[in-house]
C-alpha atoms as a PDB file:
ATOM      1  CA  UNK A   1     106.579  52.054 158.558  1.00  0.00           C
ATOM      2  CA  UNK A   2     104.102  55.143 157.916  1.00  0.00           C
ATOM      3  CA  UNK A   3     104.896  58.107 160.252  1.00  0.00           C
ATOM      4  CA  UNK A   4     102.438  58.201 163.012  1.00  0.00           C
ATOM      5  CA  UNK A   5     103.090  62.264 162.197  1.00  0.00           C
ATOM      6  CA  UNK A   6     103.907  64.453 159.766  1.00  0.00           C
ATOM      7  CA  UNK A   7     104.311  67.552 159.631  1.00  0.00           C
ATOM      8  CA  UNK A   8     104.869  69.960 156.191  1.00  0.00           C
ATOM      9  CA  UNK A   9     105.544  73.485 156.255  1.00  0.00           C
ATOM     10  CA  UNK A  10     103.327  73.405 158.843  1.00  0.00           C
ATOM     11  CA  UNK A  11     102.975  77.838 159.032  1.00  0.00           C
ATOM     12  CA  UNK A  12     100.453  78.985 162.372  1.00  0.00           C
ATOM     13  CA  UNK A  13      99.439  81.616 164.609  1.00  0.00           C
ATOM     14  CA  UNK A  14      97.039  82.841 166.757  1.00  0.00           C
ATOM     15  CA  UNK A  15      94.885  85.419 164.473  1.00  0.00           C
ATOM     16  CA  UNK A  16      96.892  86.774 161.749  1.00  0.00           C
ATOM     17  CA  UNK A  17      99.886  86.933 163.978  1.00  0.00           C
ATOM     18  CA  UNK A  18     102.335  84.458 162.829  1.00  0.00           C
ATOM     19  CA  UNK A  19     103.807  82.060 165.734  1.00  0.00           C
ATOM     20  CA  UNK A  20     105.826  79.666 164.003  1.00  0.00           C
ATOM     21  CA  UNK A  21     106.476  79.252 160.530  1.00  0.00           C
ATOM     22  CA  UNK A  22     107.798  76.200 157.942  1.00  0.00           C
ATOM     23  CA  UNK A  23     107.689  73.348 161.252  1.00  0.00           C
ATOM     24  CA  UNK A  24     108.276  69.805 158.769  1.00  0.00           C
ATOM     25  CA  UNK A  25     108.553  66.997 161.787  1.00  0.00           C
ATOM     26  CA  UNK A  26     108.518  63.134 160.622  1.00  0.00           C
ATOM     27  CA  UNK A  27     107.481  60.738 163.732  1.00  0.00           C
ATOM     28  CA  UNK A  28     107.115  57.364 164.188  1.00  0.00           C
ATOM     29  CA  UNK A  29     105.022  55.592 166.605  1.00  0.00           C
ATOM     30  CA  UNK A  30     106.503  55.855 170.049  1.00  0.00           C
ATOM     31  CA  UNK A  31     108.640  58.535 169.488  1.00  0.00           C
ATOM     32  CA  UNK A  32     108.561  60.988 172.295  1.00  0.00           C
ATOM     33  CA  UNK A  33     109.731  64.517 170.882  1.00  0.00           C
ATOM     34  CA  UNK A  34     110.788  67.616 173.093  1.00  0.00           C
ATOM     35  CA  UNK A  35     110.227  70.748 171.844  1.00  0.00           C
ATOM     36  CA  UNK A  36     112.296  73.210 174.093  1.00  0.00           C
ATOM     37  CA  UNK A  37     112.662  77.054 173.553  1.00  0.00           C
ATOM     38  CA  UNK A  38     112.295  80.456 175.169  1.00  0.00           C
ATOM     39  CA  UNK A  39     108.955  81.891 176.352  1.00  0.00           C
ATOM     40  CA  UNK A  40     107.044  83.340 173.412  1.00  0.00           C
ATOM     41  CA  UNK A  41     108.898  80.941 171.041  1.00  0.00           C
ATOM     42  CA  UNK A  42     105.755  79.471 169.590  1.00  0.00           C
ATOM     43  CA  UNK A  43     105.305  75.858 171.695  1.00  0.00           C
ATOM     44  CA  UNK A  44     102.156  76.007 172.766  1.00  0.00           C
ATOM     45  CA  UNK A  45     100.901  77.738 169.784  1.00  0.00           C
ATOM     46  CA  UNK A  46     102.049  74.974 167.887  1.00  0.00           C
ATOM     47  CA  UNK A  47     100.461  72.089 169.893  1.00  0.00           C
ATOM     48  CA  UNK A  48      96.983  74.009 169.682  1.00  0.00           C
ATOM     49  CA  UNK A  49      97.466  73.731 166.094  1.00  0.00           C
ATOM     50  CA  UNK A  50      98.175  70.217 166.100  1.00  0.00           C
ATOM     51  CA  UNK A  51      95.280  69.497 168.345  1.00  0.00           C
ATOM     52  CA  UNK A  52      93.210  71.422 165.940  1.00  0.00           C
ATOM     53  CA  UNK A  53      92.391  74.549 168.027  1.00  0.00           C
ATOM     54  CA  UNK A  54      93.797  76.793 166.112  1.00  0.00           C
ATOM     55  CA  UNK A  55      93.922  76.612 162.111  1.00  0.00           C
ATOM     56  CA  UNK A  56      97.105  76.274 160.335  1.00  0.00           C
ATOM     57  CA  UNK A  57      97.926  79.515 158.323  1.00  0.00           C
ATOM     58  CA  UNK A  58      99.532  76.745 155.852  1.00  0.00           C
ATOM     59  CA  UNK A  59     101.217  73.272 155.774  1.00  0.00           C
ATOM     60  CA  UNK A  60      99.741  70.054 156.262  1.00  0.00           C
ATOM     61  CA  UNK A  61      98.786  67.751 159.574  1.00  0.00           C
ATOM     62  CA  UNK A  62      98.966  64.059 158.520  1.00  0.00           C
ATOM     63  CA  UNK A  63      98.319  61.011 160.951  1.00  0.00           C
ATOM     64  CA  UNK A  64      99.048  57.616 159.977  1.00  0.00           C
ATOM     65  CA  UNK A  65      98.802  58.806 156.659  1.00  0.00           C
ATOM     66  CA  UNK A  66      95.584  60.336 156.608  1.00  0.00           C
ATOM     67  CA  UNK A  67      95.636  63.936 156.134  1.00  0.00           C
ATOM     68  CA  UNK A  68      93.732  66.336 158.732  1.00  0.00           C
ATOM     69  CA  UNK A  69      91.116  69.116 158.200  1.00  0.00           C
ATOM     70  CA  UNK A  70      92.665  72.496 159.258  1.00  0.00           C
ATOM     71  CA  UNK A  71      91.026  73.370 162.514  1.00  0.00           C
ATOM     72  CA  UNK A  72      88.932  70.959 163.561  1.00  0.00           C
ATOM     73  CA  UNK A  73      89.643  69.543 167.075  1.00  0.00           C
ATOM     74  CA  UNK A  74      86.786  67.475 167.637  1.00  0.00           C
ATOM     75  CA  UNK A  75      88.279  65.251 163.869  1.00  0.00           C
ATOM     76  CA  UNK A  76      91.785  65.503 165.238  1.00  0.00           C
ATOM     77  CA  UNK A  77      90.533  64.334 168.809  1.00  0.00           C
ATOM     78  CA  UNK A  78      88.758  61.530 166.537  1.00  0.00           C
ATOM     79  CA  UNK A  79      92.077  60.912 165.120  1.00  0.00           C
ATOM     80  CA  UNK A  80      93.744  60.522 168.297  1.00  0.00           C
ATOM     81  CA  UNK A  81      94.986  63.710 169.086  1.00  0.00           C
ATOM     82  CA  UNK A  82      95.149  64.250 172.641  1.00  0.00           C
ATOM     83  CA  UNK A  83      96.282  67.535 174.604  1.00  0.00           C
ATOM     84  CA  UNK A  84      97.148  68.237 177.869  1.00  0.00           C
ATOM     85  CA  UNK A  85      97.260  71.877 178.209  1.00  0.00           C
ATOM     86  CA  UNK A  86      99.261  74.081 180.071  1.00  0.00           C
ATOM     87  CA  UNK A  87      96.154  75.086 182.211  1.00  0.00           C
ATOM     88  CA  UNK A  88      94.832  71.543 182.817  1.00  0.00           C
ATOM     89  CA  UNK A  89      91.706  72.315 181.728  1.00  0.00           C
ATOM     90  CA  UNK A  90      89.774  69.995 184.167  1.00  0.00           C
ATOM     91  CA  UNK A  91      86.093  70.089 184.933  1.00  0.00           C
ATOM     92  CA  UNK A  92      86.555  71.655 188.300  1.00  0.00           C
ATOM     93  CA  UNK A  93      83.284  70.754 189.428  1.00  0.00           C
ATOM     94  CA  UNK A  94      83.318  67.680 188.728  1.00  0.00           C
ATOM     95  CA  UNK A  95      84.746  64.496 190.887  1.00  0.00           C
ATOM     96  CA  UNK A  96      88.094  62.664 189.589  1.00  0.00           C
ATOM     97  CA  UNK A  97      86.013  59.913 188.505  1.00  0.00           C
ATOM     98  CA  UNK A  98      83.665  61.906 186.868  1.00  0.00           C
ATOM     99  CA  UNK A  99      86.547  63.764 184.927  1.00  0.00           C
ATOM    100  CA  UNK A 100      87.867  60.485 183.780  1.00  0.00           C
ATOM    101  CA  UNK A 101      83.896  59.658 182.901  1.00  0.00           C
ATOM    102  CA  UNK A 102      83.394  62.575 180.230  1.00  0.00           C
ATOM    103  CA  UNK A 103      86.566  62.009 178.364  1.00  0.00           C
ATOM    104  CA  UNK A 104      86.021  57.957 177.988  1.00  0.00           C
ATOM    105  CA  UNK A 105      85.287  56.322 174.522  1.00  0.00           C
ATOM    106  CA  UNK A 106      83.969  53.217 173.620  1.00  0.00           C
ATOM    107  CA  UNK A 107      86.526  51.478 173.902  1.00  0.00           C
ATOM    108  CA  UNK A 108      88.541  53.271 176.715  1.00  0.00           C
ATOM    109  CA  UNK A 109      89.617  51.611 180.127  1.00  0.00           C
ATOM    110  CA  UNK A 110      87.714  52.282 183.025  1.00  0.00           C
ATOM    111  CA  UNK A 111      88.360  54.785 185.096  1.00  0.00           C
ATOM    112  CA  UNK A 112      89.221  52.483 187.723  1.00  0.00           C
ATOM    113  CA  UNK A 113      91.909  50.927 185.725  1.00  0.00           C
ATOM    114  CA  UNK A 114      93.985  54.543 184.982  1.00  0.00           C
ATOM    115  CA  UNK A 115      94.421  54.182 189.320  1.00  0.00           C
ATOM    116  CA  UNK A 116      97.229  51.475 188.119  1.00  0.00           C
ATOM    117  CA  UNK A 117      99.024  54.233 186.946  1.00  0.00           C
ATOM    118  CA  UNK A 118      98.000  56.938 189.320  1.00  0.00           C
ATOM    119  CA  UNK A 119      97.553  55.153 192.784  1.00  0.00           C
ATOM    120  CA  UNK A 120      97.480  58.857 194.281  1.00  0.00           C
ATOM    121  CA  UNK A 121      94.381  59.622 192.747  1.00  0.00           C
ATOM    122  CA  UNK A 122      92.629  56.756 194.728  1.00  0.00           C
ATOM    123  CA  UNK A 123      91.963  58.352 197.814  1.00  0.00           C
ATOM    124  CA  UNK A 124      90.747  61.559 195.750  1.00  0.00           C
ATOM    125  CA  UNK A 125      88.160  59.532 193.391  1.00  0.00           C
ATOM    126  CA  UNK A 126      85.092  61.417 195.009  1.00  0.00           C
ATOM    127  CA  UNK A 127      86.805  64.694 195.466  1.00  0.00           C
ATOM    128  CA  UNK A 128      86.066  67.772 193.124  1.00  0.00           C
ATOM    129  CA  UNK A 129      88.992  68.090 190.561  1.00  0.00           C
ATOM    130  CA  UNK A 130      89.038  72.173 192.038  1.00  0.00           C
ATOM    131  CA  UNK A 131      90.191  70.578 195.215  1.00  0.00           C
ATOM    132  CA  UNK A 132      93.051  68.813 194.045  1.00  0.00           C
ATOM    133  CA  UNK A 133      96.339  69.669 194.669  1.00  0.00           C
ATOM    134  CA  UNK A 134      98.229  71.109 191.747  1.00  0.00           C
ATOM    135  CA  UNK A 135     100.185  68.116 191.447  1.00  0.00           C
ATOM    136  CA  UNK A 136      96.986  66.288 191.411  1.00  0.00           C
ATOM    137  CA  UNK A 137      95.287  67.506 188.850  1.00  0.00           C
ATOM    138  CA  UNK A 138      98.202  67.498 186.393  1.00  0.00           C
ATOM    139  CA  UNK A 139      98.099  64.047 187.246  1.00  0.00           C
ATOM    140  CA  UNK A 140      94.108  63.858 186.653  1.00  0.00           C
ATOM    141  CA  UNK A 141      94.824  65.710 183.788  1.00  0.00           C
ATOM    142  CA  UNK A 142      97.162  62.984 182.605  1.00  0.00           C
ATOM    143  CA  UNK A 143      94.333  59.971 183.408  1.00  0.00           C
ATOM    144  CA  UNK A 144      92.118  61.827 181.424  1.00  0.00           C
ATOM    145  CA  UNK A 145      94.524  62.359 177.995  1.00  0.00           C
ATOM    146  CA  UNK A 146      95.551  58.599 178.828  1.00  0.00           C
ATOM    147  CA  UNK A 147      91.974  56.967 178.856  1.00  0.00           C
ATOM    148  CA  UNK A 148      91.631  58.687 175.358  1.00  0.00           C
ATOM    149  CA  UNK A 149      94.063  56.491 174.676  1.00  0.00           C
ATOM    150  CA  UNK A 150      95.956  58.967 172.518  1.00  0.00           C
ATOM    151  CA  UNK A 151      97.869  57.892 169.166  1.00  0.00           C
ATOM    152  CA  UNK A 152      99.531  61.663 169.579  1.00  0.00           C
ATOM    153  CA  UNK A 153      99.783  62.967 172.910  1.00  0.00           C
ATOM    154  CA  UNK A 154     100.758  66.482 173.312  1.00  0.00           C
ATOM    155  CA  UNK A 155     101.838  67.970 176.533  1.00  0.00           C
ATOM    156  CA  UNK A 156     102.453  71.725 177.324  1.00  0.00           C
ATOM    157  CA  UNK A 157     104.769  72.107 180.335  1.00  0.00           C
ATOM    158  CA  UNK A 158     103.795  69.209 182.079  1.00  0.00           C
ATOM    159  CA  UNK A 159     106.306  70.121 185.533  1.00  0.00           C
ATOM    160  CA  UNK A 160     105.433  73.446 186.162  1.00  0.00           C
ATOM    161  CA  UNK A 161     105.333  74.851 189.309  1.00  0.00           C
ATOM    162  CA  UNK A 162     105.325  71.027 190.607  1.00  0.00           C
ATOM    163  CA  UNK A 163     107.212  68.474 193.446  1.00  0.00           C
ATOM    164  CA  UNK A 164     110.396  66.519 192.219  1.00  0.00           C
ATOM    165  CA  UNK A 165     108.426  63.718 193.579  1.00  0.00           C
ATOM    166  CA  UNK A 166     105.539  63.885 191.196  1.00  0.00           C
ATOM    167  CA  UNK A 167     107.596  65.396 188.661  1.00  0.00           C
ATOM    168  CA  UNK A 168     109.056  61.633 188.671  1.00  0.00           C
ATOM    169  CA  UNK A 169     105.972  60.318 188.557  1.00  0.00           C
ATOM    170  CA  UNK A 170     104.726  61.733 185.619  1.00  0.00           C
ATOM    171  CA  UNK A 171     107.831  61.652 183.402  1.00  0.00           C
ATOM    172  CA  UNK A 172     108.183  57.799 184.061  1.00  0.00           C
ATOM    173  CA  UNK A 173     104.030  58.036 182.894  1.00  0.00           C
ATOM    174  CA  UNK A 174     105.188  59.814 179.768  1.00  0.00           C
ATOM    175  CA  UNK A 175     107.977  57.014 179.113  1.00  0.00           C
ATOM    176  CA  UNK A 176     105.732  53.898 180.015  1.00  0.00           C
ATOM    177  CA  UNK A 177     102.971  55.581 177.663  1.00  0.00           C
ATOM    178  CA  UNK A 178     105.478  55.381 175.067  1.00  0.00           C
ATOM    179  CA  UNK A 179     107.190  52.416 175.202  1.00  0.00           C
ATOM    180  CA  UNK A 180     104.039  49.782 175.879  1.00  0.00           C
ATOM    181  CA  UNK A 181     100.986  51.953 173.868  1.00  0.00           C
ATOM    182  CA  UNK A 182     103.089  52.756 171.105  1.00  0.00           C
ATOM    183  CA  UNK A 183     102.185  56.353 171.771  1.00  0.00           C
ATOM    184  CA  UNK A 184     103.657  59.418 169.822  1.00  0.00           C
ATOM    185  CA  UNK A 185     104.251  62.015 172.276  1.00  0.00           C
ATOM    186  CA  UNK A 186     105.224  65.862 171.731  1.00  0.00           C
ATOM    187  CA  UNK A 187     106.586  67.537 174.950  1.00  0.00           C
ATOM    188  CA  UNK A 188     107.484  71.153 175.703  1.00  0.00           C
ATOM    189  CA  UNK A 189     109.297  71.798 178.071  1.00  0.00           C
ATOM    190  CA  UNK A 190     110.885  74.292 180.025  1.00  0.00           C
ATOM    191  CA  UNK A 191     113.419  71.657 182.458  1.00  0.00           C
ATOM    192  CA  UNK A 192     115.753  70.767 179.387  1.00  0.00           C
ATOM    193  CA  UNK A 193     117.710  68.082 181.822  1.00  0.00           C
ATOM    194  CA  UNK A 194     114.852  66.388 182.105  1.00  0.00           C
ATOM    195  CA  UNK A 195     113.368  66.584 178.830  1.00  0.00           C
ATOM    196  CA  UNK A 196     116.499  65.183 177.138  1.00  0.00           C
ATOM    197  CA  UNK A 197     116.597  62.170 179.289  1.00  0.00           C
ATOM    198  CA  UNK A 198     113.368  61.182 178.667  1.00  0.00           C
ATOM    199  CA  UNK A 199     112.861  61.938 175.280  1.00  0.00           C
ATOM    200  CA  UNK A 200     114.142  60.107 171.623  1.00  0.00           C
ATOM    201  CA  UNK A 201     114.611  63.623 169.951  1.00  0.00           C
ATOM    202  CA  UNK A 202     114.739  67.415 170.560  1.00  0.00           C
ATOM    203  CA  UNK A 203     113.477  70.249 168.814  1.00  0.00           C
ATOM    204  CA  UNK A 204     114.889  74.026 169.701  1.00  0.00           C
ATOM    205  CA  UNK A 205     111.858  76.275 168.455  1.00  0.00           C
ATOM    206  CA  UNK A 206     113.069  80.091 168.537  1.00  0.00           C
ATOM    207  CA  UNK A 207     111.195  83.012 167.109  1.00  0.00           C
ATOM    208  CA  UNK A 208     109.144  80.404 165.859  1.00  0.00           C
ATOM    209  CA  UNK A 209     111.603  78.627 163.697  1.00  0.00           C
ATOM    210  CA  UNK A 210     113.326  75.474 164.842  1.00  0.00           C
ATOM    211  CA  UNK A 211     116.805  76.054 164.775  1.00  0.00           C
ATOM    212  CA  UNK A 212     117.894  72.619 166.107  1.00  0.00           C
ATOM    213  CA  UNK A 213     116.210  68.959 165.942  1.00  0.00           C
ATOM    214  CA  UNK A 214     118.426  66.274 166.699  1.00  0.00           C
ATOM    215  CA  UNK A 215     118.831  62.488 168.625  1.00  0.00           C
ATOM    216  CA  UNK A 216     118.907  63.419 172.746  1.00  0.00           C
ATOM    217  CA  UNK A 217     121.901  61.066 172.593  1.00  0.00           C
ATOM    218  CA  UNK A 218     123.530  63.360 170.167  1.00  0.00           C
ATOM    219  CA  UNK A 219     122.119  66.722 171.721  1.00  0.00           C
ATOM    220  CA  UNK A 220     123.513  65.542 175.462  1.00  0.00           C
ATOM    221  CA  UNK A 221     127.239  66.022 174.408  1.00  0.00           C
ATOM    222  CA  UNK A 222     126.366  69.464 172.480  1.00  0.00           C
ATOM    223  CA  UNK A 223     126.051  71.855 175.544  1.00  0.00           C
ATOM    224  CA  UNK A 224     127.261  75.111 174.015  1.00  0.00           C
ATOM    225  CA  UNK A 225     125.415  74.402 170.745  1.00  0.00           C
ATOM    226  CA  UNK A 226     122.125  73.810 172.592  1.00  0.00           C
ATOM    227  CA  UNK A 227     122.298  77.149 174.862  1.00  0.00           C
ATOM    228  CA  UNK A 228     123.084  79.051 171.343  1.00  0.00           C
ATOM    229  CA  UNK A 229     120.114  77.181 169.502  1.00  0.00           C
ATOM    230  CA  UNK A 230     118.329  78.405 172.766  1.00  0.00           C
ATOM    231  CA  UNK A 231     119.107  81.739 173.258  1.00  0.00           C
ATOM    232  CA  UNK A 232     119.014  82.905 169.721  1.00  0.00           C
ATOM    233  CA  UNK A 233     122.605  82.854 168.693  1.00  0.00           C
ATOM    234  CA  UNK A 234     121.612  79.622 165.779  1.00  0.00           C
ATOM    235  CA  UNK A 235     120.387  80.138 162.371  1.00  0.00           C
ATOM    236  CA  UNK A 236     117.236  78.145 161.270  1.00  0.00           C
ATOM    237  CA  UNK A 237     118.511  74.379 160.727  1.00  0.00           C
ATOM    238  CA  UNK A 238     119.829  73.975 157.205  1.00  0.00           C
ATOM    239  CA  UNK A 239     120.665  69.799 157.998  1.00  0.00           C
ATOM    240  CA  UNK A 240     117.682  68.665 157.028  1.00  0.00           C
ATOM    241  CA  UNK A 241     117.043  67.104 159.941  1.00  0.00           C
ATOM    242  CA  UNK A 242     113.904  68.400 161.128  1.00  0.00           C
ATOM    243  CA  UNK A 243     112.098  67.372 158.547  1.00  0.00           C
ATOM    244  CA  UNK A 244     113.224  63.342 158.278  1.00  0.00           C
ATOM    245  CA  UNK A 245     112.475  60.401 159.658  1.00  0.00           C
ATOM    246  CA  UNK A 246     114.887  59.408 162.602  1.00  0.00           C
ATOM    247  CA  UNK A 247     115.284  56.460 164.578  1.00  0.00           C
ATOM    248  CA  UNK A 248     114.642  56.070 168.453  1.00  0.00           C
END
């Protein structure tokens, strides 16, 4: 099976700064990856690199085997590269359904059709996205990655600030995405609890290095070694794992 992504000394930053250095990943097609780590670690740095919004110092982007320009969202977003920033980034101005208008392709769903998966936004379809509530817009935010109809779906701290209730909601999303579309997703995270139960694999990213990649199932019953891998107290991984293919 070719790797939906892969990832080779994959080197970024933002400006000359350097925010994460030497990332090899390996991912098959719906894989769901967490990437957990300390503020400043380099997460989000490295999804806008992935999604092309920021160029690669060095290291390669590949996606199902076809390697990407550096720094070219609107090719990776042709590629299938979604993102769902931190911020949202929603047309505030616009209505839910017009929101879910702008980002479709040819041969997205309809709009209508994304209100399967997020009956709440029904009774919001004509209201401003600016109006939403915040758990609203993450989930219009969602519809609007979703009806891209993503091969890669990247997601920057999906939960923040949000309900348990809709943080339920949009981690079961994340899990039906990838188990019936096949979907790739990368998830950082800052709830590691619920990031390991949802997701295949886990990535510790720390001063921009990953210093632990491993199965959840494996990770769950390493507590001590997680918080260390966390906190700094772990040397960059030597295993070998971070850079290989692994199983769901």
């Amino acid at each position: 099976m070719t790797a939906r992504l892969e990832c080779k000394n994959l080197t970024g930053g933002r400006g000359p700064a350097t925010a994460f250095r030497d990332i090899n990943l390996n991912l098959d097609p719906g894989t769901i990856l967490a990437i957990l780590g300390p503020n400043g670690a380099g997460k989000s740095t490295l999804l806008l690199t992935l999604a092309g919004l920021l160029p690669a110092h060095h290291g390669t982007i590949t996606i199902d085997g076809k390697p990407q320009p550096n720094g070219n969202a609107t090719t990776a977003n042709r590629a299938g590269i979604i993102l769902v920033p931190d911020n949202r980034s929603l047309f505030t101005t616009l209505t839910v359904q017009e929101n879910l208008d702008v980002a479709r392709n040819r041969n997205s769903p309809t709009p209508q059709q994304l209100l399967n998966t997020f009956p709440a936004l029904q009774k919001r379809w004509h209201l401003r996205a600016g109006d939403l509530s915040g758990g609203e817009q993450q989930m219009l935010a969602m519809a609007r990655a979703l009806i891209q109809q993503p091969k890669l779906l990247l997601i920057d701290e999906m939960t923040m600030g949000l309900a348990p209730r809709i943080v339920e909601t949009l981690f079961d999303t994340v899990h039906q995405t990838a188990t019936n579309h096949n979907t790739t997703i990368i998830l950082v995270e800052q709830h590691i609890n619920l990031a390991l139960n949802i997701a295949h694999q886990a990535a510790i990213l720390n001063r921009g290095t990953i210093v632990l990649h491993d199965q959840t199932h494996q990770l769950h019953n390493q507590t001590k070694q997680l918080e260390h891998a966390y906190f700094g107290h772990t040397q960059p991984s030597t295993t070998g794992r971070a850079g290989t293919r692994q199983g769901r």
